[in-house]
PDB file of N, CA and C in Angstrom:
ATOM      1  N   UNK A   1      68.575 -23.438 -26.535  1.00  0.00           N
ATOM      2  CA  UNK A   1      67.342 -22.797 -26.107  1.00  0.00           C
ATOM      3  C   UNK A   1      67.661 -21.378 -25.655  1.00  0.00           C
ATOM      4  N   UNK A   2      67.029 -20.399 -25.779  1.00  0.00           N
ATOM      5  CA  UNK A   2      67.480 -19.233 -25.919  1.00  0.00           C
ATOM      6  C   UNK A   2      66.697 -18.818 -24.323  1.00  0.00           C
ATOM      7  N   UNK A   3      67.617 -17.925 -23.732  1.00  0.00           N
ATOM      8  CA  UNK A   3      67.002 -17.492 -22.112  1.00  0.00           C
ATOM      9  C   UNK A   3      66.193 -16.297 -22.566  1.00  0.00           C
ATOM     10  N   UNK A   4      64.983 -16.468 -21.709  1.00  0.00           N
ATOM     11  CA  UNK A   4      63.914 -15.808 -21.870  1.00  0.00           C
ATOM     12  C   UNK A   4      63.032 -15.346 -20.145  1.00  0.00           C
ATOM     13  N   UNK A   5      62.600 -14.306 -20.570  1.00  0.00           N
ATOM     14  CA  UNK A   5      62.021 -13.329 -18.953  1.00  0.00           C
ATOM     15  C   UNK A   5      60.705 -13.164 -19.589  1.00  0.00           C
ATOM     16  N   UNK A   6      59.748 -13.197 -18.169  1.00  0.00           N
ATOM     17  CA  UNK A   6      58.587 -12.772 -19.049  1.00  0.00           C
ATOM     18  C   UNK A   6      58.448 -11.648 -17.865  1.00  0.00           C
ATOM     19  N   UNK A   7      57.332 -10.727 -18.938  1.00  0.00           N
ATOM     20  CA  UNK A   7      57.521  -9.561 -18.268  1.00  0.00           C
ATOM     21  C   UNK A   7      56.349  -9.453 -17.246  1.00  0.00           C
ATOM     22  N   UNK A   8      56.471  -8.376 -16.472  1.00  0.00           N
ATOM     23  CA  UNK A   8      55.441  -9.099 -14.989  1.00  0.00           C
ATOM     24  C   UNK A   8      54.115  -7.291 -15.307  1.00  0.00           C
ATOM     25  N   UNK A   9      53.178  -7.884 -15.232  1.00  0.00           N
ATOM     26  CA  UNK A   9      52.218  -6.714 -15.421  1.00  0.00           C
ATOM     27  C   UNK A   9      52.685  -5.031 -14.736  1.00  0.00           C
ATOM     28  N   UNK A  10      52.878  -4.182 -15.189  1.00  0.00           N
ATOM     29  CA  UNK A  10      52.975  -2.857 -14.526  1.00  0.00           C
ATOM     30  C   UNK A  10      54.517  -2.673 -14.689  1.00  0.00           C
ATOM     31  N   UNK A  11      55.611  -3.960 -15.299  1.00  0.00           N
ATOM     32  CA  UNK A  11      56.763  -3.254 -15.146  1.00  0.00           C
ATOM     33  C   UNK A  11      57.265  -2.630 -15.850  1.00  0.00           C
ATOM     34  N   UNK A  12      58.238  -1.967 -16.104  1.00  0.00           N
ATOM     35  CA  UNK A  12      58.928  -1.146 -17.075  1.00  0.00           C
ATOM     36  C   UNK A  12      59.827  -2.178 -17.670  1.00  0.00           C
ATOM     37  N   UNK A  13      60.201  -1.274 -19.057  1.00  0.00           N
ATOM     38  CA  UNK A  13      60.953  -2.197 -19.888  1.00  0.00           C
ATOM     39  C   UNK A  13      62.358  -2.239 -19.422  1.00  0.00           C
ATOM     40  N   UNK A  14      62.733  -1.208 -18.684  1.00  0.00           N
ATOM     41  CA  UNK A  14      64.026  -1.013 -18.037  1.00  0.00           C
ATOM     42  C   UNK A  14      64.537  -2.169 -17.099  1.00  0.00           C
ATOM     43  N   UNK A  15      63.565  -2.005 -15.971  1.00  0.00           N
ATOM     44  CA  UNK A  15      63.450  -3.732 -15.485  1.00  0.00           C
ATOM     45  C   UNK A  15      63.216  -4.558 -15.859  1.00  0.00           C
ATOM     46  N   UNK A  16      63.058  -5.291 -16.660  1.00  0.00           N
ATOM     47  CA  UNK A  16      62.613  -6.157 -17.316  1.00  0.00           C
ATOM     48  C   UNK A  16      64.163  -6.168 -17.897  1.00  0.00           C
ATOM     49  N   UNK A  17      64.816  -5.397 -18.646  1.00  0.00           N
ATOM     50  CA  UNK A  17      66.023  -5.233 -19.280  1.00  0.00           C
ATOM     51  C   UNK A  17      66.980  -5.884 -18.137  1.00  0.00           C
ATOM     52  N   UNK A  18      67.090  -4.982 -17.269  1.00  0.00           N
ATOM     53  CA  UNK A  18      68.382  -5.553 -16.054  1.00  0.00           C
ATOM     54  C   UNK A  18      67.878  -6.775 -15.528  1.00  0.00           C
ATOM     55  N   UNK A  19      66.500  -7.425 -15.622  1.00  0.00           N
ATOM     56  CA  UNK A  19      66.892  -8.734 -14.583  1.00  0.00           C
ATOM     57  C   UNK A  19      66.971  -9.629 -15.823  1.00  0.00           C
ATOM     58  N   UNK A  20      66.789  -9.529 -17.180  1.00  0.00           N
ATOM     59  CA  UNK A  20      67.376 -10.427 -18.503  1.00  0.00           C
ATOM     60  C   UNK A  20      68.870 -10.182 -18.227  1.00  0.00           C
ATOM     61  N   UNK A  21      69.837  -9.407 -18.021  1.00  0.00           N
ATOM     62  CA  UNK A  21      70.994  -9.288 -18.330  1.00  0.00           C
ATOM     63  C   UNK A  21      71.741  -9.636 -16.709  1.00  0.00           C
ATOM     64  N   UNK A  22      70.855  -9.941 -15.810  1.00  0.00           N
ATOM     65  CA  UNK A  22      71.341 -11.019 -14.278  1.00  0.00           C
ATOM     66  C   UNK A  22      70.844 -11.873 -14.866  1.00  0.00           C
ATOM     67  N   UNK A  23      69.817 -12.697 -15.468  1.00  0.00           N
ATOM     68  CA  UNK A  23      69.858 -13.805 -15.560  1.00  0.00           C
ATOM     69  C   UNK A  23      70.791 -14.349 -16.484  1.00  0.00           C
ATOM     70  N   UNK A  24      71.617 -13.515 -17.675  1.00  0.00           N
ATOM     71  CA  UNK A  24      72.667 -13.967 -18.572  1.00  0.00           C
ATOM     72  C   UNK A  24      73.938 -14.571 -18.020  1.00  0.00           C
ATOM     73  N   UNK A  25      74.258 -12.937 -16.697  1.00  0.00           N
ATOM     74  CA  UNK A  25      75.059 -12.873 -16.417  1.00  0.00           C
ATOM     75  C   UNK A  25      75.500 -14.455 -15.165  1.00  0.00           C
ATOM     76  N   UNK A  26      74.263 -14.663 -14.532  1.00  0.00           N
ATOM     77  CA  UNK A  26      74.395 -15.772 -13.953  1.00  0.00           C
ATOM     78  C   UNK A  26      74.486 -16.857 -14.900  1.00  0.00           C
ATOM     79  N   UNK A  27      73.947 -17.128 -15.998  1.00  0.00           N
ATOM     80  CA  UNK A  27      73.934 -18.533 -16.446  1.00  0.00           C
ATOM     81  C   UNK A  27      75.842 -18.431 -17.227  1.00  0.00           C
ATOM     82  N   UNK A  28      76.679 -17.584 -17.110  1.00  0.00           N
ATOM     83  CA  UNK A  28      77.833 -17.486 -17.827  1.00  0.00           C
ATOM     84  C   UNK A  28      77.909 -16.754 -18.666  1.00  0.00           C
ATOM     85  N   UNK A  29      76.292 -16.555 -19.945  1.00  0.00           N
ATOM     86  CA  UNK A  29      76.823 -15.794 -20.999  1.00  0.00           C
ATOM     87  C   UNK A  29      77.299 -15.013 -21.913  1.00  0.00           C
ATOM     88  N   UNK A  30      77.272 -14.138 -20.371  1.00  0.00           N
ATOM     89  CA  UNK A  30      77.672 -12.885 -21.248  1.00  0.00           C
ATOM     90  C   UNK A  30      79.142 -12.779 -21.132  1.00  0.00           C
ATOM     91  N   UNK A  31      79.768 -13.740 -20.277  1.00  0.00           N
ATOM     92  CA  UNK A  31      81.348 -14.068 -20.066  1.00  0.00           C
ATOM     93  C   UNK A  31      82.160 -14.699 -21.358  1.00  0.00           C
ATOM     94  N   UNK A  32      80.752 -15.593 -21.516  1.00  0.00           N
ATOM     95  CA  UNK A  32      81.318 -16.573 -23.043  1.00  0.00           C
ATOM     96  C   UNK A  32      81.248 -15.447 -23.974  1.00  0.00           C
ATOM     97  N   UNK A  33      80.348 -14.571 -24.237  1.00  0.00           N
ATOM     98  CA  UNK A  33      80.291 -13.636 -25.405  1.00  0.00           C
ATOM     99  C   UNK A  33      81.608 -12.525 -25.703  1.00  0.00           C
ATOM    100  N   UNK A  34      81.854 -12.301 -24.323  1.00  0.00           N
ATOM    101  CA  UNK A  34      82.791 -11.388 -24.229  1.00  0.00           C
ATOM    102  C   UNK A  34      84.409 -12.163 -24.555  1.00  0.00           C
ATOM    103  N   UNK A  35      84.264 -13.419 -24.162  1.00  0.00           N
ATOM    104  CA  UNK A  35      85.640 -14.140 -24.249  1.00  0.00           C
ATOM    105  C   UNK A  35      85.925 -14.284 -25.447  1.00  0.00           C
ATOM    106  N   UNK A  36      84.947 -14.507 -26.461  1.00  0.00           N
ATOM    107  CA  UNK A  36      84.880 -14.861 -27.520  1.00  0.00           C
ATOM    108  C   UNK A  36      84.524 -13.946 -28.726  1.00  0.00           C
ATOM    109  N   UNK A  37      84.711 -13.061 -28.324  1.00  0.00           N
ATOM    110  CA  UNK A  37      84.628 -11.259 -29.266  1.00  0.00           C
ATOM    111  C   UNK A  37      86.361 -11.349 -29.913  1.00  0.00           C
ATOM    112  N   UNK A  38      86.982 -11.988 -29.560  1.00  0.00           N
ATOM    113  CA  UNK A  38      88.196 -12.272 -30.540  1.00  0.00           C
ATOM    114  C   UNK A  38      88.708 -13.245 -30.280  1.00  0.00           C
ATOM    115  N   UNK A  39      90.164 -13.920 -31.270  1.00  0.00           N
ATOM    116  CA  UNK A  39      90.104 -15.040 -31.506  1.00  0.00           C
ATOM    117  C   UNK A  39      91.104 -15.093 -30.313  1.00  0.00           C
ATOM    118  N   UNK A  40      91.462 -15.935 -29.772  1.00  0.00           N
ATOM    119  CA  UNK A  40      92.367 -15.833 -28.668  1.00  0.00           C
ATOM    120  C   UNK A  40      93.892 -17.183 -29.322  1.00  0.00           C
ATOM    121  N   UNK A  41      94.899 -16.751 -29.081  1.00  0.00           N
ATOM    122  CA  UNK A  41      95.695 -17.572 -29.242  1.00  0.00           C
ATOM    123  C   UNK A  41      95.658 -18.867 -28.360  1.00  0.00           C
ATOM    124  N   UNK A  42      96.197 -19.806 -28.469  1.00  0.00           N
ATOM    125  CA  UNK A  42      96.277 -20.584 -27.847  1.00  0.00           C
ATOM    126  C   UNK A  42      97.469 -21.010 -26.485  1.00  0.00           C
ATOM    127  N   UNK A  43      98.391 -20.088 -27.204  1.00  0.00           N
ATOM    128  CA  UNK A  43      99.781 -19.808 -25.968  1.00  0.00           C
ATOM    129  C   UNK A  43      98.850 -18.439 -25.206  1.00  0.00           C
ATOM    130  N   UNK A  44      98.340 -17.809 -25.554  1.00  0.00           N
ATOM    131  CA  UNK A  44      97.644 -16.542 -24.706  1.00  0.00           C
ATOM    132  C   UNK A  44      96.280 -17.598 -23.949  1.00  0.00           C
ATOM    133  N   UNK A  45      96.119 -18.361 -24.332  1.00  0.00           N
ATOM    134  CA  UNK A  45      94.690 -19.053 -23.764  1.00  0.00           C
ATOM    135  C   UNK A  45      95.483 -19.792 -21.967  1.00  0.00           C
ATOM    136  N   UNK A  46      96.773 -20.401 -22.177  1.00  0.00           N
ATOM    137  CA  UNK A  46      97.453 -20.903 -21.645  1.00  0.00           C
ATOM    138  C   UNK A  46      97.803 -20.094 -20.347  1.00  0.00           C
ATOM    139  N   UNK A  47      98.674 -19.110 -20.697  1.00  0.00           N
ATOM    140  CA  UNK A  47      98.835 -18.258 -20.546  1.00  0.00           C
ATOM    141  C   UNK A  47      98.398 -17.483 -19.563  1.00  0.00           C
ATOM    142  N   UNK A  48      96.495 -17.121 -19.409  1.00  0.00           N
ATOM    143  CA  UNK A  48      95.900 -16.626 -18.956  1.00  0.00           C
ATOM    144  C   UNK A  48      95.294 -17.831 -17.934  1.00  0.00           C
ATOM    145  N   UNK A  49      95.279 -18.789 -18.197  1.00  0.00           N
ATOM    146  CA  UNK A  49      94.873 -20.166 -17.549  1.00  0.00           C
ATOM    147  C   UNK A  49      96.221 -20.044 -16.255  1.00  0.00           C
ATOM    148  N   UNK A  50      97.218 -20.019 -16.398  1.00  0.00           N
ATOM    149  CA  UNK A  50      98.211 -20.326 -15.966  1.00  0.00           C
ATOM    150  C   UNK A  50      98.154 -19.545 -14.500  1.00  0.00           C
ATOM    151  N   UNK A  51      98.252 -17.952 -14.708  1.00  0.00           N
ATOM    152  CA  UNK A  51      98.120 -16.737 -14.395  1.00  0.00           C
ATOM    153  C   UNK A  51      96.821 -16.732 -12.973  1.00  0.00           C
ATOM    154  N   UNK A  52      95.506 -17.113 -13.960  1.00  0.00           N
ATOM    155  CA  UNK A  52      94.587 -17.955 -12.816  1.00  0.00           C
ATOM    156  C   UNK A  52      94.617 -18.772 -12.155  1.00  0.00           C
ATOM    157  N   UNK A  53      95.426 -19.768 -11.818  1.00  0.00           N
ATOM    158  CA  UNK A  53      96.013 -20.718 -11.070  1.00  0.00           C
ATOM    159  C   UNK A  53      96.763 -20.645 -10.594  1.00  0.00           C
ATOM    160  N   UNK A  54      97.538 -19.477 -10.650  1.00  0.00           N
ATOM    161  CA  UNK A  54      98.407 -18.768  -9.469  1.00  0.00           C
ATOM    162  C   UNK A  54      97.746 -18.371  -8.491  1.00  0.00           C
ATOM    163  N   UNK A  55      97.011 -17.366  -9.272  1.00  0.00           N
ATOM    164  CA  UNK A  55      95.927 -16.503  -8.379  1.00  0.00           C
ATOM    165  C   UNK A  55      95.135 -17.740  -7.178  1.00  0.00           C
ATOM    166  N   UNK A  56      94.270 -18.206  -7.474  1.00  0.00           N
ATOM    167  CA  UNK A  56      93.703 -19.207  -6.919  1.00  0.00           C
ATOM    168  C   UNK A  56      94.915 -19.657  -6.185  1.00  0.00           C
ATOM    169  N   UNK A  57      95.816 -20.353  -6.615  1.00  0.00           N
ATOM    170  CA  UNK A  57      97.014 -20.911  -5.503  1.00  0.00           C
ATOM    171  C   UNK A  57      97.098 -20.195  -3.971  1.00  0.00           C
ATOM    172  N   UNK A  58      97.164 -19.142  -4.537  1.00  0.00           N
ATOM    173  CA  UNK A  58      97.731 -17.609  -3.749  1.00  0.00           C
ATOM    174  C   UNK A  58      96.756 -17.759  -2.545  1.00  0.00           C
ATOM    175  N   UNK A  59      95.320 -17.721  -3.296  1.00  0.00           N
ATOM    176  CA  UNK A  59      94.302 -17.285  -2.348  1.00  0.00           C
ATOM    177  C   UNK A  59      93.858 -18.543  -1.205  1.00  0.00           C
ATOM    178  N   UNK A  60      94.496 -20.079  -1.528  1.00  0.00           N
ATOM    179  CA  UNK A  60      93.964 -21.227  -0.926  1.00  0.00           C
ATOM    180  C   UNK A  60      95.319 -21.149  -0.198  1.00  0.00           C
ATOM    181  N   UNK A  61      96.439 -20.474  -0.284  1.00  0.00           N
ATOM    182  CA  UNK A  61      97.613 -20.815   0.748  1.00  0.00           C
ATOM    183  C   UNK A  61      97.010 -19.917   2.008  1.00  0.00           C
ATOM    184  N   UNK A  62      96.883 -18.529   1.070  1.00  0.00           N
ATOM    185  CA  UNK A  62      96.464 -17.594   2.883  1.00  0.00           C
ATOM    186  C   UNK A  62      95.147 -17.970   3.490  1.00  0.00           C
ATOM    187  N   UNK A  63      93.942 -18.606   2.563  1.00  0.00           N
ATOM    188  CA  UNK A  63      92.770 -18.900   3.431  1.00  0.00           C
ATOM    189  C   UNK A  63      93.515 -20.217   4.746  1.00  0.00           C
ATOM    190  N   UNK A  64      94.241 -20.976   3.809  1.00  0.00           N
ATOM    191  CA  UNK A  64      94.646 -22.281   4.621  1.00  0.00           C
ATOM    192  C   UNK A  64      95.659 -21.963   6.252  1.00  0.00           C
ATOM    193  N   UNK A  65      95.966 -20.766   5.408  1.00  0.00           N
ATOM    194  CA  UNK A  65      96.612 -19.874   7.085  1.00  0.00           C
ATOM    195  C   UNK A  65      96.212 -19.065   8.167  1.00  0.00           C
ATOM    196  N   UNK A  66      95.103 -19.039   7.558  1.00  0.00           N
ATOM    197  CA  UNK A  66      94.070 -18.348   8.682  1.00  0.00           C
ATOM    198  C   UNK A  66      93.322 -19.215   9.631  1.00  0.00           C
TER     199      UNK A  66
END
């Protein structure tokens, strides 16, 4: 089903533009679009998975120390 805004009497198309592209940006898709603009290896998929789970590690040791 394709995300859709309806437009509200008196607004500009400009607004109307930016709160379609928050509502993308919240539902994920413009993350999926962008992830998926090339083919990604699968050791690079890993890789980058890996990298994020450091990160995250990192950030739940010092919250847990505060």
């Amino acid at each position: 089903m394709a995300t859709e805004i309806k437009i509200r009497k008196g607004e500009s198309i400009e607004k109307a533009l930016r709160r379609l592209k928050k509502k993308l940006d919240r539902e994920g898709i413009m993350k999926d679009i962008r992830a998926k603009r090339h083919f990604e290896k699968p050791s690079e998929k890993r890789r980058r998975q890996a990298a994020r789970a450091r990160i995250n590690a990192r950030r739940a040791t010092y919250a847990a120390s505060l």
